[in-house]
PDB file of N, CA and C in Angstrom:
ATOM      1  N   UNK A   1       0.856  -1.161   0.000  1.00  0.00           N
ATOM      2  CA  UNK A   1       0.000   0.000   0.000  1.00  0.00           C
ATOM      3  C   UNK A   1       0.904   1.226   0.000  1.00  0.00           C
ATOM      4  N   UNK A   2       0.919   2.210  -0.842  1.00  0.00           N
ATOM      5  CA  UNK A   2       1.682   3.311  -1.267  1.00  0.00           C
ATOM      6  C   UNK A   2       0.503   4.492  -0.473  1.00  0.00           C
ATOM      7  N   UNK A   3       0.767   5.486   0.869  1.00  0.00           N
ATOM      8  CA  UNK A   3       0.351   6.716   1.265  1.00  0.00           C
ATOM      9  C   UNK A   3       0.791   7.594   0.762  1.00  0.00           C
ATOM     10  N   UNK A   4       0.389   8.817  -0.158  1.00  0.00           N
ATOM     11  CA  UNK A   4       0.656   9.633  -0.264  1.00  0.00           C
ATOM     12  C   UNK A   4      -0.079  10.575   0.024  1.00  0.00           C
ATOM     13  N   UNK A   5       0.024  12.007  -0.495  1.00  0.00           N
ATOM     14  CA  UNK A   5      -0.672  13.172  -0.186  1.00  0.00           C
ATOM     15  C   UNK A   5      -0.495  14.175  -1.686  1.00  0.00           C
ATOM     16  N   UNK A   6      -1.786  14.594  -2.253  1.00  0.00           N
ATOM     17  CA  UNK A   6      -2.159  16.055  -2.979  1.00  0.00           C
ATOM     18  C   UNK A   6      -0.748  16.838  -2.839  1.00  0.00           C
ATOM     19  N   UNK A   7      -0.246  17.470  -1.872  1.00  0.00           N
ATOM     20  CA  UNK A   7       0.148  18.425  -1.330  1.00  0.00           C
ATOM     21  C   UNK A   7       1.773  17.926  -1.544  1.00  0.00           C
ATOM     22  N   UNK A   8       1.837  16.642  -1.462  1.00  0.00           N
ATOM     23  CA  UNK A   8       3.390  16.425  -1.090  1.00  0.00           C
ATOM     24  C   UNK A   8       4.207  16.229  -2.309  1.00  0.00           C
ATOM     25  N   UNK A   9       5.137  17.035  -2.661  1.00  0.00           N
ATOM     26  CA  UNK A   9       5.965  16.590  -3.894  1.00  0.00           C
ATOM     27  C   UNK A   9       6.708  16.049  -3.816  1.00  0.00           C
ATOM     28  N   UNK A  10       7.435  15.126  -3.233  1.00  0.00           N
ATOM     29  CA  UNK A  10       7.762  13.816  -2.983  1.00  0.00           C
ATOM     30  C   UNK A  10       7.073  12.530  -3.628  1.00  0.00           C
ATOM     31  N   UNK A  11       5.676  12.587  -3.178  1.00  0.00           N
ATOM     32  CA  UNK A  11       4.818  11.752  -3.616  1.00  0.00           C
ATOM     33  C   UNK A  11       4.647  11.960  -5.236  1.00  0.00           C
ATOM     34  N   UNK A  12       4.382  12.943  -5.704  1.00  0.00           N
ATOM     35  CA  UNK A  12       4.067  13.365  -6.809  1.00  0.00           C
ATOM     36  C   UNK A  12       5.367  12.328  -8.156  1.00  0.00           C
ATOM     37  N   UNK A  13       6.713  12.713  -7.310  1.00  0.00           N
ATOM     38  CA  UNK A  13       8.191  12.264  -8.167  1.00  0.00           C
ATOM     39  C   UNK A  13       7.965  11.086  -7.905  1.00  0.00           C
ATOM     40  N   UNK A  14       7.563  10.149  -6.420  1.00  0.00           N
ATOM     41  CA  UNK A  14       7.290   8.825  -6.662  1.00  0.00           C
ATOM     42  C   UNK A  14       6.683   8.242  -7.695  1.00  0.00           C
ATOM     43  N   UNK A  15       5.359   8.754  -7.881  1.00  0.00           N
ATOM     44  CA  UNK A  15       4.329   8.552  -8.501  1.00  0.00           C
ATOM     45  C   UNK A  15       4.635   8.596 -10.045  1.00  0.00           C
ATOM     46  N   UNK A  16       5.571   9.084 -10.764  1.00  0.00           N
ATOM     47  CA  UNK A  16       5.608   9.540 -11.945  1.00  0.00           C
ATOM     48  C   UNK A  16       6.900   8.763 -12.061  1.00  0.00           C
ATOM     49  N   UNK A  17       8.032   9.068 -11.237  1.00  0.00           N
ATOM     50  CA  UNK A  17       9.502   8.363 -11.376  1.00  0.00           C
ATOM     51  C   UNK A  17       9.555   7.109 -11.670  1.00  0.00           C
ATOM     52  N   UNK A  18       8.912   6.794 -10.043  1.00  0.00           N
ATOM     53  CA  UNK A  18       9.159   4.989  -9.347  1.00  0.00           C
ATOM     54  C   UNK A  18       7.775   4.130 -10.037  1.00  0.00           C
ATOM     55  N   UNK A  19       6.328   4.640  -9.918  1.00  0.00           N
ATOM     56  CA  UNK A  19       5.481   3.984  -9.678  1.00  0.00           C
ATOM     57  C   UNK A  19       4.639   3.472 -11.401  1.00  0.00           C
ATOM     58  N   UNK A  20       5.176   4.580 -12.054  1.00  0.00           N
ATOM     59  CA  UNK A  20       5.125   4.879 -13.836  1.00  0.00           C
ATOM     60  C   UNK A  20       6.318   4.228 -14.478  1.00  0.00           C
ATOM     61  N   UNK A  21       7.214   3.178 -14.078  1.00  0.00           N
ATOM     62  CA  UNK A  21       8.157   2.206 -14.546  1.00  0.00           C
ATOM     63  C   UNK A  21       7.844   1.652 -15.256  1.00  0.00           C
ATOM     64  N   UNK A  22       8.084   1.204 -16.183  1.00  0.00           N
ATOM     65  CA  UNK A  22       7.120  -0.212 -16.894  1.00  0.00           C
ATOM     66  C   UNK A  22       7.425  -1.114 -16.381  1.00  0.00           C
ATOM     67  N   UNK A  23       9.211  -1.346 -16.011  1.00  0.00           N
ATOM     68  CA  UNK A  23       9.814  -2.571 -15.817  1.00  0.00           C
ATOM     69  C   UNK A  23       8.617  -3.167 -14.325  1.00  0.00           C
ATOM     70  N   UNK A  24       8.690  -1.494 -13.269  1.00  0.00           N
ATOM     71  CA  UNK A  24       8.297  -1.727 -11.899  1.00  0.00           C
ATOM     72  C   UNK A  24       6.540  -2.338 -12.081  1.00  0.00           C
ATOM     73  N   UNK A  25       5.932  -1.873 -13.134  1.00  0.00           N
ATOM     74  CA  UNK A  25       4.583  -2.167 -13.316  1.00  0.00           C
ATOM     75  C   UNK A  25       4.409  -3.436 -13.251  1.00  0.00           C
ATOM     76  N   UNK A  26       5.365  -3.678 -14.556  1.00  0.00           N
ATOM     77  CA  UNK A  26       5.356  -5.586 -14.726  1.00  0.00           C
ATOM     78  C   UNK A  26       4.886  -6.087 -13.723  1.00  0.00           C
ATOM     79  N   UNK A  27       6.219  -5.935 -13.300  1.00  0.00           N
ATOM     80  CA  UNK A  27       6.565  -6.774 -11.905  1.00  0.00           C
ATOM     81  C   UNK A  27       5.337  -6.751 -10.779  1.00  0.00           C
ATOM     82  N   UNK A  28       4.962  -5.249 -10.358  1.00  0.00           N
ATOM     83  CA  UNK A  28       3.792  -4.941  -9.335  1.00  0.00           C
ATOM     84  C   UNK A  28       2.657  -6.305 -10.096  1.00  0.00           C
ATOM     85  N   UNK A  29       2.268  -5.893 -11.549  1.00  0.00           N
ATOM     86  CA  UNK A  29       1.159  -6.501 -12.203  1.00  0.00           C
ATOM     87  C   UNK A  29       1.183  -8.195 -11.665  1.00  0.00           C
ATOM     88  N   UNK A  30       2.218  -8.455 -11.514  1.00  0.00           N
ATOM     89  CA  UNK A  30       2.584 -10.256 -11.477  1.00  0.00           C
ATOM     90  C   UNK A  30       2.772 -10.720  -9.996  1.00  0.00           C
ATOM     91  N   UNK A  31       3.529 -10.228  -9.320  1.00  0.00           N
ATOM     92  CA  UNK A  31       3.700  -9.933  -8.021  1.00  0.00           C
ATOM     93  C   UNK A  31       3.270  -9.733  -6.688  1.00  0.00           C
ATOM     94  N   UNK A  32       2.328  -8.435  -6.795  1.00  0.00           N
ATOM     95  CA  UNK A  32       1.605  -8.056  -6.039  1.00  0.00           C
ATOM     96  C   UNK A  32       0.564  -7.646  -6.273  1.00  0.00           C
ATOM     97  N   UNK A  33      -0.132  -7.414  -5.541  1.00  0.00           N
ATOM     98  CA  UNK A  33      -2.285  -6.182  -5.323  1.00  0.00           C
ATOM     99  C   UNK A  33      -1.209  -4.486  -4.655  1.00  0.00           C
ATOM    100  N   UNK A  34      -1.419  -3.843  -5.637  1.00  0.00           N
ATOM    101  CA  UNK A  34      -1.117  -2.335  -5.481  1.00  0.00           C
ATOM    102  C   UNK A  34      -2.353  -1.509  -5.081  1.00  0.00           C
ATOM    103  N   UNK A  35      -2.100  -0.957  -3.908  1.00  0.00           N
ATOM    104  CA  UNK A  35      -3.169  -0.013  -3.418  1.00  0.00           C
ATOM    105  C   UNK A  35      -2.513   1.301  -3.128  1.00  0.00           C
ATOM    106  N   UNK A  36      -3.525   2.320  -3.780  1.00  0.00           N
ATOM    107  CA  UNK A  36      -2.387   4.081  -3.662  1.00  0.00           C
ATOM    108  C   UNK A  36      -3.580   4.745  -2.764  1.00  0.00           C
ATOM    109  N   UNK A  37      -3.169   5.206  -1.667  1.00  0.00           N
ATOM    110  CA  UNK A  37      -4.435   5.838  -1.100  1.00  0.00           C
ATOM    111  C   UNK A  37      -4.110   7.193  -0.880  1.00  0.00           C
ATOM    112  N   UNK A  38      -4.345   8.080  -0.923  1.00  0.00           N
ATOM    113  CA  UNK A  38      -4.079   9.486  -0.537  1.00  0.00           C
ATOM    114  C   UNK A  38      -4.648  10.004   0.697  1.00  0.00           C
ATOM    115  N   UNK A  39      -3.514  10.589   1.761  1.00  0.00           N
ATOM    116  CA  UNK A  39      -3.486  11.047   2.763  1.00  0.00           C
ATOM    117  C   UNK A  39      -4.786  12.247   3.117  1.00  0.00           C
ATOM    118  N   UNK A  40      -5.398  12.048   1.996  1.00  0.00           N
ATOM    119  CA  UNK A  40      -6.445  13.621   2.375  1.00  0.00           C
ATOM    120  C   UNK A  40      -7.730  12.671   3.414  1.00  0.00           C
ATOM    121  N   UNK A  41      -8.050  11.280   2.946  1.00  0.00           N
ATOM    122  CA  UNK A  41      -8.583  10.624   4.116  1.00  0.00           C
ATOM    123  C   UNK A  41      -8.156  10.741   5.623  1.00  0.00           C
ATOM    124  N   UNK A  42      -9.450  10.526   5.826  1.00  0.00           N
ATOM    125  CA  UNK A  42      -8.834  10.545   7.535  1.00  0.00           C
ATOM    126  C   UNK A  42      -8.132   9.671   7.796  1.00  0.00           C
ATOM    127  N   UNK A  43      -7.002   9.708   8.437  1.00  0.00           N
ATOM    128  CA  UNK A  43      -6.117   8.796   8.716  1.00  0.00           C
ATOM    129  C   UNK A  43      -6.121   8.355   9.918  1.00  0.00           C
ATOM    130  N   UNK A  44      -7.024   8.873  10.693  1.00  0.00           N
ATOM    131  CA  UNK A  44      -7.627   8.347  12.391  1.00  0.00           C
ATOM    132  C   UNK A  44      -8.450   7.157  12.128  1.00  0.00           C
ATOM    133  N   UNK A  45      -9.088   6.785  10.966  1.00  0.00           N
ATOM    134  CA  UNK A  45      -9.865   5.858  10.679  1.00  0.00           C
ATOM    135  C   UNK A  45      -8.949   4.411  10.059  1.00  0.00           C
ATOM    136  N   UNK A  46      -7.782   4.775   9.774  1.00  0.00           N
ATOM    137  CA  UNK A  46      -6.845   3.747   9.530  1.00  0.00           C
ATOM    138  C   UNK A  46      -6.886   2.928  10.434  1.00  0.00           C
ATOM    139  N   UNK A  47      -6.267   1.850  10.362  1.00  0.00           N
ATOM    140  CA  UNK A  47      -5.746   0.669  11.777  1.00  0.00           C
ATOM    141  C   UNK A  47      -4.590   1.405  11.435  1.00  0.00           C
ATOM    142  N   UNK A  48      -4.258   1.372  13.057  1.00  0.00           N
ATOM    143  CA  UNK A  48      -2.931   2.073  13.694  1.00  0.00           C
ATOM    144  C   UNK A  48      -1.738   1.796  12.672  1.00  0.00           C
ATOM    145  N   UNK A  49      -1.417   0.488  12.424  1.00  0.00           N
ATOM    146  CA  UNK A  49       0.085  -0.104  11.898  1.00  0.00           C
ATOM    147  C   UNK A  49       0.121   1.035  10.393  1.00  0.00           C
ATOM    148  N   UNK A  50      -1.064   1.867  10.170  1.00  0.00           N
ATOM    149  CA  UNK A  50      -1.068   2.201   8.758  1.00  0.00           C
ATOM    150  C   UNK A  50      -1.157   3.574   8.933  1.00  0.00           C
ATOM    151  N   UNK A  51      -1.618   4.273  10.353  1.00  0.00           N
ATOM    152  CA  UNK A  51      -1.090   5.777  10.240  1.00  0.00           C
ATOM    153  C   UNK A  51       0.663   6.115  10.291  1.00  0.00           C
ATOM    154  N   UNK A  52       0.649   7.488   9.725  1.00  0.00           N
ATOM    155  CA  UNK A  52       1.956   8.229   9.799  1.00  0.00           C
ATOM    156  C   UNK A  52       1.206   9.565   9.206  1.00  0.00           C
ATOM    157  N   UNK A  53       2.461  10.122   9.907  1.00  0.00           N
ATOM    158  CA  UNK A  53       2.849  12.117   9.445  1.00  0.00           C
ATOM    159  C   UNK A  53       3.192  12.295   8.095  1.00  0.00           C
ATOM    160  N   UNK A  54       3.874  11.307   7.772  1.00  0.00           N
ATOM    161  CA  UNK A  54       5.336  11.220   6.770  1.00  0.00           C
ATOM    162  C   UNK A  54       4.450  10.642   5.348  1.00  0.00           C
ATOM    163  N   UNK A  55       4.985  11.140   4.195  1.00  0.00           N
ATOM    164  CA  UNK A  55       4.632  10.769   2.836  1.00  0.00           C
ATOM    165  C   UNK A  55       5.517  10.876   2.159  1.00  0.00           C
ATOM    166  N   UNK A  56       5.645  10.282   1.011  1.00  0.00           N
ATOM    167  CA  UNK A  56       4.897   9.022   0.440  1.00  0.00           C
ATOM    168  C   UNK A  56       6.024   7.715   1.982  1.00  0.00           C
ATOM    169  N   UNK A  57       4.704   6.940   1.488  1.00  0.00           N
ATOM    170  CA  UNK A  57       4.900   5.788   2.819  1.00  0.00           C
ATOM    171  C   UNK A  57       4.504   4.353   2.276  1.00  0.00           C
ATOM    172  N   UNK A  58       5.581   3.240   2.254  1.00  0.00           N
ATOM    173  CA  UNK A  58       4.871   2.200   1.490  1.00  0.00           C
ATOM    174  C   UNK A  58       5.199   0.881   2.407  1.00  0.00           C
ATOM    175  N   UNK A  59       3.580   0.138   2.518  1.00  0.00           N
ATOM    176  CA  UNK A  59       3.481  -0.656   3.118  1.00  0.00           C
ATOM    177  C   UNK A  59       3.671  -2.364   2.607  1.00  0.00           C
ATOM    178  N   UNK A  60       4.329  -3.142   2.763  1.00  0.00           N
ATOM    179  CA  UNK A  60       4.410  -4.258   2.027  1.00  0.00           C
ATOM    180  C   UNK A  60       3.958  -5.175   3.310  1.00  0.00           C
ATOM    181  N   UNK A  61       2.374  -5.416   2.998  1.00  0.00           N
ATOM    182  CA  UNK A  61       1.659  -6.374   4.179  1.00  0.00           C
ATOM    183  C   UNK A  61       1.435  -7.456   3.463  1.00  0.00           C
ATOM    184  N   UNK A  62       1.682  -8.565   4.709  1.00  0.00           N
ATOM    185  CA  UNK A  62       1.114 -10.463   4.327  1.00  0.00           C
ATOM    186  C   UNK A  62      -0.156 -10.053   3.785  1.00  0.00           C
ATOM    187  N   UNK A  63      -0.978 -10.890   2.971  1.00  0.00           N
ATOM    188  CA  UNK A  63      -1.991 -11.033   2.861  1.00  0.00           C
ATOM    189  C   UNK A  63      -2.996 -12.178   3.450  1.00  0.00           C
ATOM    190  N   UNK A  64      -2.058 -12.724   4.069  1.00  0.00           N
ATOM    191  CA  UNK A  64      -2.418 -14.155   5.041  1.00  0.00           C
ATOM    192  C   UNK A  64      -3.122 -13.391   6.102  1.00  0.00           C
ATOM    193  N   UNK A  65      -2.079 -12.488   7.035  1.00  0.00           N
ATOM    194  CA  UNK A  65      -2.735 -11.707   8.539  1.00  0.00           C
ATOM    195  C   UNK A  65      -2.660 -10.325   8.277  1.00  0.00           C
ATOM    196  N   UNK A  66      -2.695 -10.048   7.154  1.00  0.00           N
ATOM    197  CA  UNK A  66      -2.220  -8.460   7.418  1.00  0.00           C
ATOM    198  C   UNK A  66      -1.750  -7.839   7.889  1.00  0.00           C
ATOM    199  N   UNK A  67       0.045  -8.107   8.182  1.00  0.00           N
ATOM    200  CA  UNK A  67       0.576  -7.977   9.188  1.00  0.00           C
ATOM    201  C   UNK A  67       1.312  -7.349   8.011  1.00  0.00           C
ATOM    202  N   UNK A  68       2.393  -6.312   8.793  1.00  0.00           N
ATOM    203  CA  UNK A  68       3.713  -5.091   7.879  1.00  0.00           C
ATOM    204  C   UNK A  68       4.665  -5.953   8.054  1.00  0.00           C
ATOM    205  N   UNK A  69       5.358  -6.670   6.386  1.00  0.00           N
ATOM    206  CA  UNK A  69       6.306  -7.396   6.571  1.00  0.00           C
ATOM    207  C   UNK A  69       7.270  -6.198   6.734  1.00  0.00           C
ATOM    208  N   UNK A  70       7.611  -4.919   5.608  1.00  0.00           N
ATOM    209  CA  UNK A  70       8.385  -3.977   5.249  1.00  0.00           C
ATOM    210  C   UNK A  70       7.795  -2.910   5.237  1.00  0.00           C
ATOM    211  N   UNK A  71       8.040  -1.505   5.801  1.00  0.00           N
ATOM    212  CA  UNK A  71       7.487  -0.331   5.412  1.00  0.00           C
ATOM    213  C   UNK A  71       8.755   0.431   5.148  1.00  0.00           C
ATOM    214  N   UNK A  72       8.370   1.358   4.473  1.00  0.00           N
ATOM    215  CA  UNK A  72       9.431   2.696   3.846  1.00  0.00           C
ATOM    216  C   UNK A  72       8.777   3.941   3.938  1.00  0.00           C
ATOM    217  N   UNK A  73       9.673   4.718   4.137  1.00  0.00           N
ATOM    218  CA  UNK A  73       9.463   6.188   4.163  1.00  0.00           C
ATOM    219  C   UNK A  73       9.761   6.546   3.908  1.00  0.00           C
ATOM    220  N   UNK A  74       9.460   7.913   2.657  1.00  0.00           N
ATOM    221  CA  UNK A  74      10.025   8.811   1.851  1.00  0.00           C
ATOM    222  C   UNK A  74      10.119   8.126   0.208  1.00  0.00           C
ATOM    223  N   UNK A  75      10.770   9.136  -0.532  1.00  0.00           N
ATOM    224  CA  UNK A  75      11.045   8.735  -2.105  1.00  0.00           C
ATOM    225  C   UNK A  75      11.649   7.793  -1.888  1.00  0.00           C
ATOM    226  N   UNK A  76      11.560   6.837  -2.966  1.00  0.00           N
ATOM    227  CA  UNK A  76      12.647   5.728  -3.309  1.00  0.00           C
ATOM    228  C   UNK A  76      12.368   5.422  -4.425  1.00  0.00           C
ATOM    229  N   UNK A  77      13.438   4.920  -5.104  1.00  0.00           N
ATOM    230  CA  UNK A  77      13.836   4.452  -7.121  1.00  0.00           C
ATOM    231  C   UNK A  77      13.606   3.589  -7.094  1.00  0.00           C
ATOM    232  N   UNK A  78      12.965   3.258  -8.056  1.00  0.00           N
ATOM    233  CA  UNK A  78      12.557   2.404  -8.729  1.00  0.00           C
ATOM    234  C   UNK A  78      13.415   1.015  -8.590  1.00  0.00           C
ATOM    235  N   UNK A  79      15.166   1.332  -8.683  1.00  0.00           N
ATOM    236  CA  UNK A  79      15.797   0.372  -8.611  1.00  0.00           C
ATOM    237  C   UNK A  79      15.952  -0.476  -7.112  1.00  0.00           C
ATOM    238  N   UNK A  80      15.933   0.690  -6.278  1.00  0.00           N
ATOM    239  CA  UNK A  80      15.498   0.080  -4.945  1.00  0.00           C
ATOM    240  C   UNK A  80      14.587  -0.680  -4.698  1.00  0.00           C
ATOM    241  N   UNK A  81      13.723  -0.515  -5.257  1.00  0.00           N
ATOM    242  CA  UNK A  81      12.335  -0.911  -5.106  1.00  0.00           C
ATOM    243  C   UNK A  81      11.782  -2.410  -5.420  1.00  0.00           C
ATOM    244  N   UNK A  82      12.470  -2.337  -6.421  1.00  0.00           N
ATOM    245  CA  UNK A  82      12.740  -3.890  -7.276  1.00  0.00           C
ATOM    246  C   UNK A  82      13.238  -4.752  -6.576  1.00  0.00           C
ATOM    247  N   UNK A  83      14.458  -3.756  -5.922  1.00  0.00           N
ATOM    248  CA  UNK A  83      15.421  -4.977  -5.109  1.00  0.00           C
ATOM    249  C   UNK A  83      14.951  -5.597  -3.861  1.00  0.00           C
ATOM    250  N   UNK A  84      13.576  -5.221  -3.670  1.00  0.00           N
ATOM    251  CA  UNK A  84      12.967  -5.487  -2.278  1.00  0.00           C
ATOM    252  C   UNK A  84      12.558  -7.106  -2.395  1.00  0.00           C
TER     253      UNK A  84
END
């Protein structure tokens, strides 16, 4: 699950840099369930493990328990990203 925010340009360079990859798409497409939610929701209504201050914020949860295997904070490349 990728948090971002309207407001944050950080998120914006994720979004266009990292998340607009083809290579990274593939991969998301085969891989994983991609969810982008934007921070303008209330974020008091989240389950706890999924609030933060901080954007862009990406959550890599089991889908077994929904538990946070990996989270990140801030920009990150594409190439990083892969390497996860």
């Amino acid at each position: 699950m990728v948090l971002g925010a309207d407001y944050c340009p950080w998120c914006r360079k994720f979004e266009r840099k990292t998340l607009n990859s083809s290579l990274l798409k593939s991969r998301l497409q085969t891989e994983v369930v991609t969810l982008v939610v934007d921070k303008k929701f209330d974020i008091k209504s989240f389950p706890k493990e999924f609030r933060t201050q901080f954007t862009p914020k990406v959550f890599f949860i089991n889908p077994k328990d929904e538990t946070v295997i990996l989270d990140t904070t801030g920009y990150i490349k594409k190439n990083f990203l892969l390497s996860i």
